[in-house]
PDB file of N, CA and C in Angstrom:
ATOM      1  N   UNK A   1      13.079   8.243   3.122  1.00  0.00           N
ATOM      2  CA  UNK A   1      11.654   8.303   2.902  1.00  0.00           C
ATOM      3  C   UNK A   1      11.253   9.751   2.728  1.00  0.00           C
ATOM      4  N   UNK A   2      10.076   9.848   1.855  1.00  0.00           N
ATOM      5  CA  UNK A   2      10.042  11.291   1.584  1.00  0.00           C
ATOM      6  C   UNK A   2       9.103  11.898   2.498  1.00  0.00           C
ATOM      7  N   UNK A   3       9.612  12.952   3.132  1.00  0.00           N
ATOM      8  CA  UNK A   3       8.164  13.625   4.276  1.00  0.00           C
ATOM      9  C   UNK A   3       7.280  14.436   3.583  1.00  0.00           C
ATOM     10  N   UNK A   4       7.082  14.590   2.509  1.00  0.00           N
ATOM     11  CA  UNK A   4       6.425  15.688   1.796  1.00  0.00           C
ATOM     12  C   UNK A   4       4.720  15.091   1.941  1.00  0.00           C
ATOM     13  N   UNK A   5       4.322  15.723   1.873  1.00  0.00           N
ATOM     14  CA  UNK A   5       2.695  15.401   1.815  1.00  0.00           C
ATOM     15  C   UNK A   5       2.086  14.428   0.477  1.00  0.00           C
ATOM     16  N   UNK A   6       2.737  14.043   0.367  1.00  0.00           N
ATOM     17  CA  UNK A   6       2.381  12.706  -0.844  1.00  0.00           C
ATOM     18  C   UNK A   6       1.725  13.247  -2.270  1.00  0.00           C
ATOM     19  N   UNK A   7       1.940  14.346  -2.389  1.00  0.00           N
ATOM     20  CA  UNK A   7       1.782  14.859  -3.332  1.00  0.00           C
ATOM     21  C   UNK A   7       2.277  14.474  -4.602  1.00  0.00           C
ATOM     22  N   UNK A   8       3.508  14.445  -4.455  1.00  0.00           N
ATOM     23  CA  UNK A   8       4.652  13.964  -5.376  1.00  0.00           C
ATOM     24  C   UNK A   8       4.345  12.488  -5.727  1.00  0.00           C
ATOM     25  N   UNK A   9       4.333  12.136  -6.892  1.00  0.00           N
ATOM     26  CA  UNK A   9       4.670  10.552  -7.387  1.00  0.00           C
ATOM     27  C   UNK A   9       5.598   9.920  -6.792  1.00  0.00           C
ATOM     28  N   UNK A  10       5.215   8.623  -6.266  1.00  0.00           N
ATOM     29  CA  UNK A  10       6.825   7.849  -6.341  1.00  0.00           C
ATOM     30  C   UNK A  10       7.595   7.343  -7.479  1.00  0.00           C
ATOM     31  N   UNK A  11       8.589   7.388  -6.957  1.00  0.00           N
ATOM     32  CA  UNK A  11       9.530   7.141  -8.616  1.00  0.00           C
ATOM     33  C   UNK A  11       8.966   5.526  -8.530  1.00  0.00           C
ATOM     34  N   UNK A  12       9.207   5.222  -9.884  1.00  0.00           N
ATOM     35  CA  UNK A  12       9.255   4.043 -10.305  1.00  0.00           C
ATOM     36  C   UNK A  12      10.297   2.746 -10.338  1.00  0.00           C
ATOM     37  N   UNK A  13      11.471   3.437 -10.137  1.00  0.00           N
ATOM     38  CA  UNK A  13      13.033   2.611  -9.775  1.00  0.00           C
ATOM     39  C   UNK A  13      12.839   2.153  -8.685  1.00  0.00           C
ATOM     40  N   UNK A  14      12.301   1.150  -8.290  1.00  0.00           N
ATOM     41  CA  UNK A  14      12.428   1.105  -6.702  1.00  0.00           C
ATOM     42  C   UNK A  14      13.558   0.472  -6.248  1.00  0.00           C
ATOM     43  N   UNK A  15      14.259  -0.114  -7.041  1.00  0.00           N
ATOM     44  CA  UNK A  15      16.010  -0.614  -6.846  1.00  0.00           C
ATOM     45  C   UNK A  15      16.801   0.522  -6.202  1.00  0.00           C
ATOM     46  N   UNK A  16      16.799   1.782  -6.658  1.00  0.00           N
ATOM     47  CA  UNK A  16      17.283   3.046  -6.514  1.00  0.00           C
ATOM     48  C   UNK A  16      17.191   3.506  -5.184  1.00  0.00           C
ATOM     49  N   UNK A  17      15.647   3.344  -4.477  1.00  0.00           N
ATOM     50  CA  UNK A  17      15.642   3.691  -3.542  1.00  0.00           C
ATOM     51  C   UNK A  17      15.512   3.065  -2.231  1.00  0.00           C
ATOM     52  N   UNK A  18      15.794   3.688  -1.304  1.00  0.00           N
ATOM     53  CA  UNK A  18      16.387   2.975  -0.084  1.00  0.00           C
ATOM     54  C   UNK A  18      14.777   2.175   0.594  1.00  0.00           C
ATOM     55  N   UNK A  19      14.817   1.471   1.075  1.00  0.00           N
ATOM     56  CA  UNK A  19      13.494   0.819   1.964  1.00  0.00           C
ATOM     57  C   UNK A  19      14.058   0.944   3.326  1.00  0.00           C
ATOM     58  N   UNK A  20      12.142   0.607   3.597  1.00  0.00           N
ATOM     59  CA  UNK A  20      12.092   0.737   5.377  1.00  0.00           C
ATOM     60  C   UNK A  20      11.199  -0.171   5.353  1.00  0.00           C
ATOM     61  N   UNK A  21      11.218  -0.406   7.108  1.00  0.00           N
ATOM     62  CA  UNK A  21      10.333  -1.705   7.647  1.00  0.00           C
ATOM     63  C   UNK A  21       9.107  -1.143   7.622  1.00  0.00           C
ATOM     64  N   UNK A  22       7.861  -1.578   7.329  1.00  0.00           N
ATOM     65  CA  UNK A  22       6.828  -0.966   7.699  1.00  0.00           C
ATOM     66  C   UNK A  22       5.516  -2.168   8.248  1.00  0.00           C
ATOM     67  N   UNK A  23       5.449  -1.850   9.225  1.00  0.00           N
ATOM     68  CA  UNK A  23       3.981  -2.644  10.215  1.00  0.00           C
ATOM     69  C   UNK A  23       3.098  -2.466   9.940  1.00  0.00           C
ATOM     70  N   UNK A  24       2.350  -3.206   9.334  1.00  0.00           N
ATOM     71  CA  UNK A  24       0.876  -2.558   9.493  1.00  0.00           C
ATOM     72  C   UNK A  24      -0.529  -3.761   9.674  1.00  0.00           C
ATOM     73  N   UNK A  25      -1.411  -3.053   9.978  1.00  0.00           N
ATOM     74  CA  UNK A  25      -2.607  -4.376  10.267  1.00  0.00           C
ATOM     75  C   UNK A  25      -3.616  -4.205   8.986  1.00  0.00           C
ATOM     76  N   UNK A  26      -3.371  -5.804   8.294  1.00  0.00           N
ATOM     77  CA  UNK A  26      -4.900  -5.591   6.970  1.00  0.00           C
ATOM     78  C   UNK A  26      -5.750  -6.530   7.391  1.00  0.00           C
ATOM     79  N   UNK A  27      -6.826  -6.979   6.935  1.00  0.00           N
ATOM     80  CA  UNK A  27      -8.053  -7.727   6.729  1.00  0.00           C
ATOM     81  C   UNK A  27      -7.332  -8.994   7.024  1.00  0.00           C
ATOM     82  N   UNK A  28      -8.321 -10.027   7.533  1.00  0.00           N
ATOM     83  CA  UNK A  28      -7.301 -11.596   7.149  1.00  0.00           C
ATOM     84  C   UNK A  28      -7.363 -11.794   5.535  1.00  0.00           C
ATOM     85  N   UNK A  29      -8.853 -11.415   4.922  1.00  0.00           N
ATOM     86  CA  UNK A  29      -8.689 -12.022   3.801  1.00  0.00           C
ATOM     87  C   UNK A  29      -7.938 -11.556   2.673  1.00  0.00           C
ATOM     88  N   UNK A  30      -7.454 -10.124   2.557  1.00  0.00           N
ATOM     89  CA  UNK A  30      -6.457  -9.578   2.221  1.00  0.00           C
ATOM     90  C   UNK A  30      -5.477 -10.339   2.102  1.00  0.00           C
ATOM     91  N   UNK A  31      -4.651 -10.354   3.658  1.00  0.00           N
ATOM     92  CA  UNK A  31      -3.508 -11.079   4.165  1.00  0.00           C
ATOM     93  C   UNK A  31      -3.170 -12.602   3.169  1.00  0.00           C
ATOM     94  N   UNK A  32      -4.208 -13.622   3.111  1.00  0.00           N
ATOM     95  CA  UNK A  32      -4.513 -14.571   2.968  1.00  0.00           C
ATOM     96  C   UNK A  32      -4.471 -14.216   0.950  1.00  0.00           C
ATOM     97  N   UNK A  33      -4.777 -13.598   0.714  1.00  0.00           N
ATOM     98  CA  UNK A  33      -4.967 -13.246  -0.538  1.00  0.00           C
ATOM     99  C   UNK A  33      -3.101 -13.334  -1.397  1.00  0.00           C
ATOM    100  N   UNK A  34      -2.924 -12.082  -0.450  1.00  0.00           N
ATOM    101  CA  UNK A  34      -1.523 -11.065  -1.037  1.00  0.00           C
ATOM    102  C   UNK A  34      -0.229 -12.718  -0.523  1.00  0.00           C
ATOM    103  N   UNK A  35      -0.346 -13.519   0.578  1.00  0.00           N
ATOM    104  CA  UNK A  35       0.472 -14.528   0.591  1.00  0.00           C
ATOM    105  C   UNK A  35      -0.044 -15.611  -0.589  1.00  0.00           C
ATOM    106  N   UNK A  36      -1.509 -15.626  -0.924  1.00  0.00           N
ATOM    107  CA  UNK A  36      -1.167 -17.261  -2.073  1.00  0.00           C
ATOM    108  C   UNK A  36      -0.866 -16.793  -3.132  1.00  0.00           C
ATOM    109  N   UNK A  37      -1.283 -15.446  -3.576  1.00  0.00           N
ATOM    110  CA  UNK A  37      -0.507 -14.734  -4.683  1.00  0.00           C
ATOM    111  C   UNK A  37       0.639 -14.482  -4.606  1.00  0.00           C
ATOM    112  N   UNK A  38       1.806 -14.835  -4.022  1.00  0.00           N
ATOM    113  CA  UNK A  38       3.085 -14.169  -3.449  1.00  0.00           C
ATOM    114  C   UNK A  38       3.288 -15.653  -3.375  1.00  0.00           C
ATOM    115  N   UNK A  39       2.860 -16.706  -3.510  1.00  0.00           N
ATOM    116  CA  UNK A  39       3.688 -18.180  -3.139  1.00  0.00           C
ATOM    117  C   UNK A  39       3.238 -18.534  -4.427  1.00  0.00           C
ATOM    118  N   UNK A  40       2.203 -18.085  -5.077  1.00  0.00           N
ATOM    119  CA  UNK A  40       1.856 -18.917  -7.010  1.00  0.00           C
ATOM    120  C   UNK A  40       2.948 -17.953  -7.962  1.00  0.00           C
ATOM    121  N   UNK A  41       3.076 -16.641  -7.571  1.00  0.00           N
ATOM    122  CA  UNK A  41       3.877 -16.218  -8.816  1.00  0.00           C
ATOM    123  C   UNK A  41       5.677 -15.730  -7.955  1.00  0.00           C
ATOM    124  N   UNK A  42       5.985 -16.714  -6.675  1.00  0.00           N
ATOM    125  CA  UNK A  42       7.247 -16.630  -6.239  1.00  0.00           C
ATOM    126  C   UNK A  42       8.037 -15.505  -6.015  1.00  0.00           C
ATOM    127  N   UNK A  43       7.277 -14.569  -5.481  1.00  0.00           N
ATOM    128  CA  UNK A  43       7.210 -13.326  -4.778  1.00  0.00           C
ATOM    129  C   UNK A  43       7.374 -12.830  -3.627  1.00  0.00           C
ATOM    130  N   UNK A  44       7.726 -11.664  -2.674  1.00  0.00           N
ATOM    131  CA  UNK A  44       7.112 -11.678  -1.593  1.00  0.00           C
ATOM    132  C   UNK A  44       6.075 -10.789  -1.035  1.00  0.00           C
ATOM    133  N   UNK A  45       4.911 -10.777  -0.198  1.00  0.00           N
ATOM    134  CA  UNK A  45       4.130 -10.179   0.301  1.00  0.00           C
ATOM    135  C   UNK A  45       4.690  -8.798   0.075  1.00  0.00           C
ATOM    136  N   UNK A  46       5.726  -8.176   0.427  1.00  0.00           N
ATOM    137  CA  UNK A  46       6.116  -6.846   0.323  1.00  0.00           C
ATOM    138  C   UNK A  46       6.471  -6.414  -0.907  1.00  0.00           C
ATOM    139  N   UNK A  47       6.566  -7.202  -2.346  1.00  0.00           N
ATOM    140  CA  UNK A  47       6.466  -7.212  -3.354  1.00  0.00           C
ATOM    141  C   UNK A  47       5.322  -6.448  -3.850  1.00  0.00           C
ATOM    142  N   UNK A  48       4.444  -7.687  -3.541  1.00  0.00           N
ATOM    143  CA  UNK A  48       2.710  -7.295  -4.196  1.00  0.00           C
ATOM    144  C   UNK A  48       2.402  -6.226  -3.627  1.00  0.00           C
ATOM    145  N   UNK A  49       2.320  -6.144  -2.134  1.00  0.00           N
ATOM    146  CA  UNK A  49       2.182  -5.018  -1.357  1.00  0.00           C
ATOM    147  C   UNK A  49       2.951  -3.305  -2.404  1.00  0.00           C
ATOM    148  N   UNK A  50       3.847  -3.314  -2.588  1.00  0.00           N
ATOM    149  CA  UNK A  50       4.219  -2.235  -2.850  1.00  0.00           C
ATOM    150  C   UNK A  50       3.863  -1.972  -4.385  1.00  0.00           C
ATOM    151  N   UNK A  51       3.673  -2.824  -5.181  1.00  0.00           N
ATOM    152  CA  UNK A  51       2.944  -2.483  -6.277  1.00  0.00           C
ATOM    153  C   UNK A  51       1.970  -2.146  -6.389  1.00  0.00           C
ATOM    154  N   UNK A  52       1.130  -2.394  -5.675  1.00  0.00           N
ATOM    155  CA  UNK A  52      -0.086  -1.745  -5.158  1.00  0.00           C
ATOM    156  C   UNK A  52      -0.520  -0.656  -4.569  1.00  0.00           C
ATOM    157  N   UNK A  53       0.423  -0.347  -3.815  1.00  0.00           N
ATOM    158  CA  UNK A  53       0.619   1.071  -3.390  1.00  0.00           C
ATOM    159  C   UNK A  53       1.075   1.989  -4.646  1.00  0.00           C
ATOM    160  N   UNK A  54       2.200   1.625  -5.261  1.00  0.00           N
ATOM    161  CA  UNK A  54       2.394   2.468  -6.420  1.00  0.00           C
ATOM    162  C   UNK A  54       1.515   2.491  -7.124  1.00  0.00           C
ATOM    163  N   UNK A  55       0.533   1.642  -7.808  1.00  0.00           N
ATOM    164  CA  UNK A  55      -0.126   2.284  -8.702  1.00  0.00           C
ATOM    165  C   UNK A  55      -1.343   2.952  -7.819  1.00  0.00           C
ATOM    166  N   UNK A  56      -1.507   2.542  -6.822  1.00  0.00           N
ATOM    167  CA  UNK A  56      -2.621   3.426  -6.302  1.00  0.00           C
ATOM    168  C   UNK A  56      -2.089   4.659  -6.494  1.00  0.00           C
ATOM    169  N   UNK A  57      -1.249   5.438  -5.885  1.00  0.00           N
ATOM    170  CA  UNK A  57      -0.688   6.450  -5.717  1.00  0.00           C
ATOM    171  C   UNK A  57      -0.432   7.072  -7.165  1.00  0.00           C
ATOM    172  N   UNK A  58      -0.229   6.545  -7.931  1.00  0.00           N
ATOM    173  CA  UNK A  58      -0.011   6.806  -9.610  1.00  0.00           C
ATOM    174  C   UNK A  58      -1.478   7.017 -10.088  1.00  0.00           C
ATOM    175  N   UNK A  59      -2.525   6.619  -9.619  1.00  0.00           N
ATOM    176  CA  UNK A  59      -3.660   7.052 -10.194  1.00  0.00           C
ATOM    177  C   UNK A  59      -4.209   8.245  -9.016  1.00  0.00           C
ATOM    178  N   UNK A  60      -3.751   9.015  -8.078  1.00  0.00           N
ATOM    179  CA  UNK A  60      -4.257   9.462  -7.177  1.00  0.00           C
ATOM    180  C   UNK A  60      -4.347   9.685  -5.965  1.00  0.00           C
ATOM    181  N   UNK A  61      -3.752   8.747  -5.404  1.00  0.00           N
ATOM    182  CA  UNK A  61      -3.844   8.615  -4.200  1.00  0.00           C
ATOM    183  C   UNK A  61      -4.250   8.894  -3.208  1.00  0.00           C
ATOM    184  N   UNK A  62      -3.962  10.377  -2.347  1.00  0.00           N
ATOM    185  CA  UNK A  62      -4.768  11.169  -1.433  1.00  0.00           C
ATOM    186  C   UNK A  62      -6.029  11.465  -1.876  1.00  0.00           C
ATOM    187  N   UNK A  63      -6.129  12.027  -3.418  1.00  0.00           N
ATOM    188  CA  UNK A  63      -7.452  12.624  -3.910  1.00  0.00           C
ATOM    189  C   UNK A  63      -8.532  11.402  -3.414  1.00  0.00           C
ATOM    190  N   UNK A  64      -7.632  10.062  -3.877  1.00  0.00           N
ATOM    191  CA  UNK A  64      -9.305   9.302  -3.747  1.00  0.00           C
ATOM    192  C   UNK A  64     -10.025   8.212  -2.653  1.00  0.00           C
ATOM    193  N   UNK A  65      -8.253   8.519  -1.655  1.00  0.00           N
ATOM    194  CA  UNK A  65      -8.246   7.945  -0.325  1.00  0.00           C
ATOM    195  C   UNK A  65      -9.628   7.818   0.236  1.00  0.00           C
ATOM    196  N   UNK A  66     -10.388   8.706   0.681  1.00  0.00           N
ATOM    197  CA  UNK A  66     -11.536   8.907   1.394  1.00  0.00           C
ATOM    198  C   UNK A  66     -12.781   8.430   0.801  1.00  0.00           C
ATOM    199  N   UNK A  67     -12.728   8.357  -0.478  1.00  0.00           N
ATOM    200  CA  UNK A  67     -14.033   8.078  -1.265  1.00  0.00           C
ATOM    201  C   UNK A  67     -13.379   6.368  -1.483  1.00  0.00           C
ATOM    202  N   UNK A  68     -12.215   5.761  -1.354  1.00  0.00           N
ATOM    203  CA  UNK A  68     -12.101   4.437  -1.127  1.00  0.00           C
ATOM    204  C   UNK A  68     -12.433   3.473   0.102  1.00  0.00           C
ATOM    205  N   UNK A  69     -12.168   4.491   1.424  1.00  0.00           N
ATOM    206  CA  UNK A  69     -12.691   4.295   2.940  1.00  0.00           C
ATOM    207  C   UNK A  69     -13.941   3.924   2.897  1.00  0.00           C
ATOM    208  N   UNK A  70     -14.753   4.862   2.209  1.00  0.00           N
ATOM    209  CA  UNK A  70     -16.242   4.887   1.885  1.00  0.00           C
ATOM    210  C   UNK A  70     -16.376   3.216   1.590  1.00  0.00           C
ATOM    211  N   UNK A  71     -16.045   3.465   0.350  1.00  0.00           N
ATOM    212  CA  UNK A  71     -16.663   2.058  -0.490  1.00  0.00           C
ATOM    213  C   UNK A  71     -16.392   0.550   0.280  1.00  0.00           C
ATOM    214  N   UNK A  72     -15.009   0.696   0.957  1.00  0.00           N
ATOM    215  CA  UNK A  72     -15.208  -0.842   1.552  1.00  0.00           C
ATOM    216  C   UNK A  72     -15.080  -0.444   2.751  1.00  0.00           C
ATOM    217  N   UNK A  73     -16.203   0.557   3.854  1.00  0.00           N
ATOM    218  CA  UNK A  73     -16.150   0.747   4.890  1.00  0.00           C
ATOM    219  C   UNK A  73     -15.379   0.792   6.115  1.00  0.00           C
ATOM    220  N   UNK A  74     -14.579   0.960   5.365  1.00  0.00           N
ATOM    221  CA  UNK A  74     -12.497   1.313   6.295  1.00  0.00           C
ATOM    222  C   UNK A  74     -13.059   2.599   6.856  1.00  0.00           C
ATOM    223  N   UNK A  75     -12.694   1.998   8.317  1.00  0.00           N
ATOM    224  CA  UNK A  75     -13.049   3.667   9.189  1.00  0.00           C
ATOM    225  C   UNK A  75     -11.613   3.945   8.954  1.00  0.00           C
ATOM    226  N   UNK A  76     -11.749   5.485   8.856  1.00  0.00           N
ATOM    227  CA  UNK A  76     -10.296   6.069   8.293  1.00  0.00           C
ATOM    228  C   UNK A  76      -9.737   6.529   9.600  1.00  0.00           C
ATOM    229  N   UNK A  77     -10.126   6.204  11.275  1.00  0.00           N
ATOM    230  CA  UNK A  77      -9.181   6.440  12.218  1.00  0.00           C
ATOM    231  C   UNK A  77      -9.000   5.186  13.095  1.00  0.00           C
ATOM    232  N   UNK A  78      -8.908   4.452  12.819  1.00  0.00           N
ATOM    233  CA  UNK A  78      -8.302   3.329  13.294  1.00  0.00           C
ATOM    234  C   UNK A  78      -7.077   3.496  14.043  1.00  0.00           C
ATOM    235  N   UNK A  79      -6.496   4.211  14.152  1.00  0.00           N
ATOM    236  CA  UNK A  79      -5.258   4.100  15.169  1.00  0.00           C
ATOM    237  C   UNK A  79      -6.064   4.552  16.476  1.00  0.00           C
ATOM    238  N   UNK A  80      -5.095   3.998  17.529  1.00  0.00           N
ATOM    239  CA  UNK A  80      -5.809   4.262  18.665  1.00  0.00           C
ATOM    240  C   UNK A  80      -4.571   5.273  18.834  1.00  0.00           C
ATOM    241  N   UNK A  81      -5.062   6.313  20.127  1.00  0.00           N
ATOM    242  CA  UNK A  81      -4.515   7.168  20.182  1.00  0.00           C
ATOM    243  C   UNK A  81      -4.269   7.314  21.661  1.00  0.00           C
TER     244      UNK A  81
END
């Protein structure tokens, strides 16, 4: 995994590169979303999931992180600490 400040694009091969487990908590209706789309086009959740991340990140990513928090009212510190 790359530690760099996300600056960098992710490559597009994702065959190429190695995966990791990753946890995380979304919306139910999200959740509920990304599984009937992932059972109509015979996929898996971590499929859709990561395409989504790539192109986010391909149009921007960090730059427009915060002004996306905004729009669908994602408090951006949600981890408890």
């Amino acid at each position: 995994m790359d530690k760099g400040e996300g600056s960098e694009s992710p490559s597009t091969d994702v065959k190429k590169r190695p995966h990791v487990r990753l946890s995380i908590s979304i919306a139910e209706d999200i959740a509920l979303k990304v599984r009937d789309l992932g059972f109509k086009e015979r996929t898996s959740d971590s499929s859709i999931v990561e395409v989504a991340l790539l192109q986010f990140f391909k149009s921007g990513g960090p730059v427009l992180l915060r002004a996306a928090l905004e729009k669908f009212g994602i408090d951006p510190h949600r981890r408890k600490k």
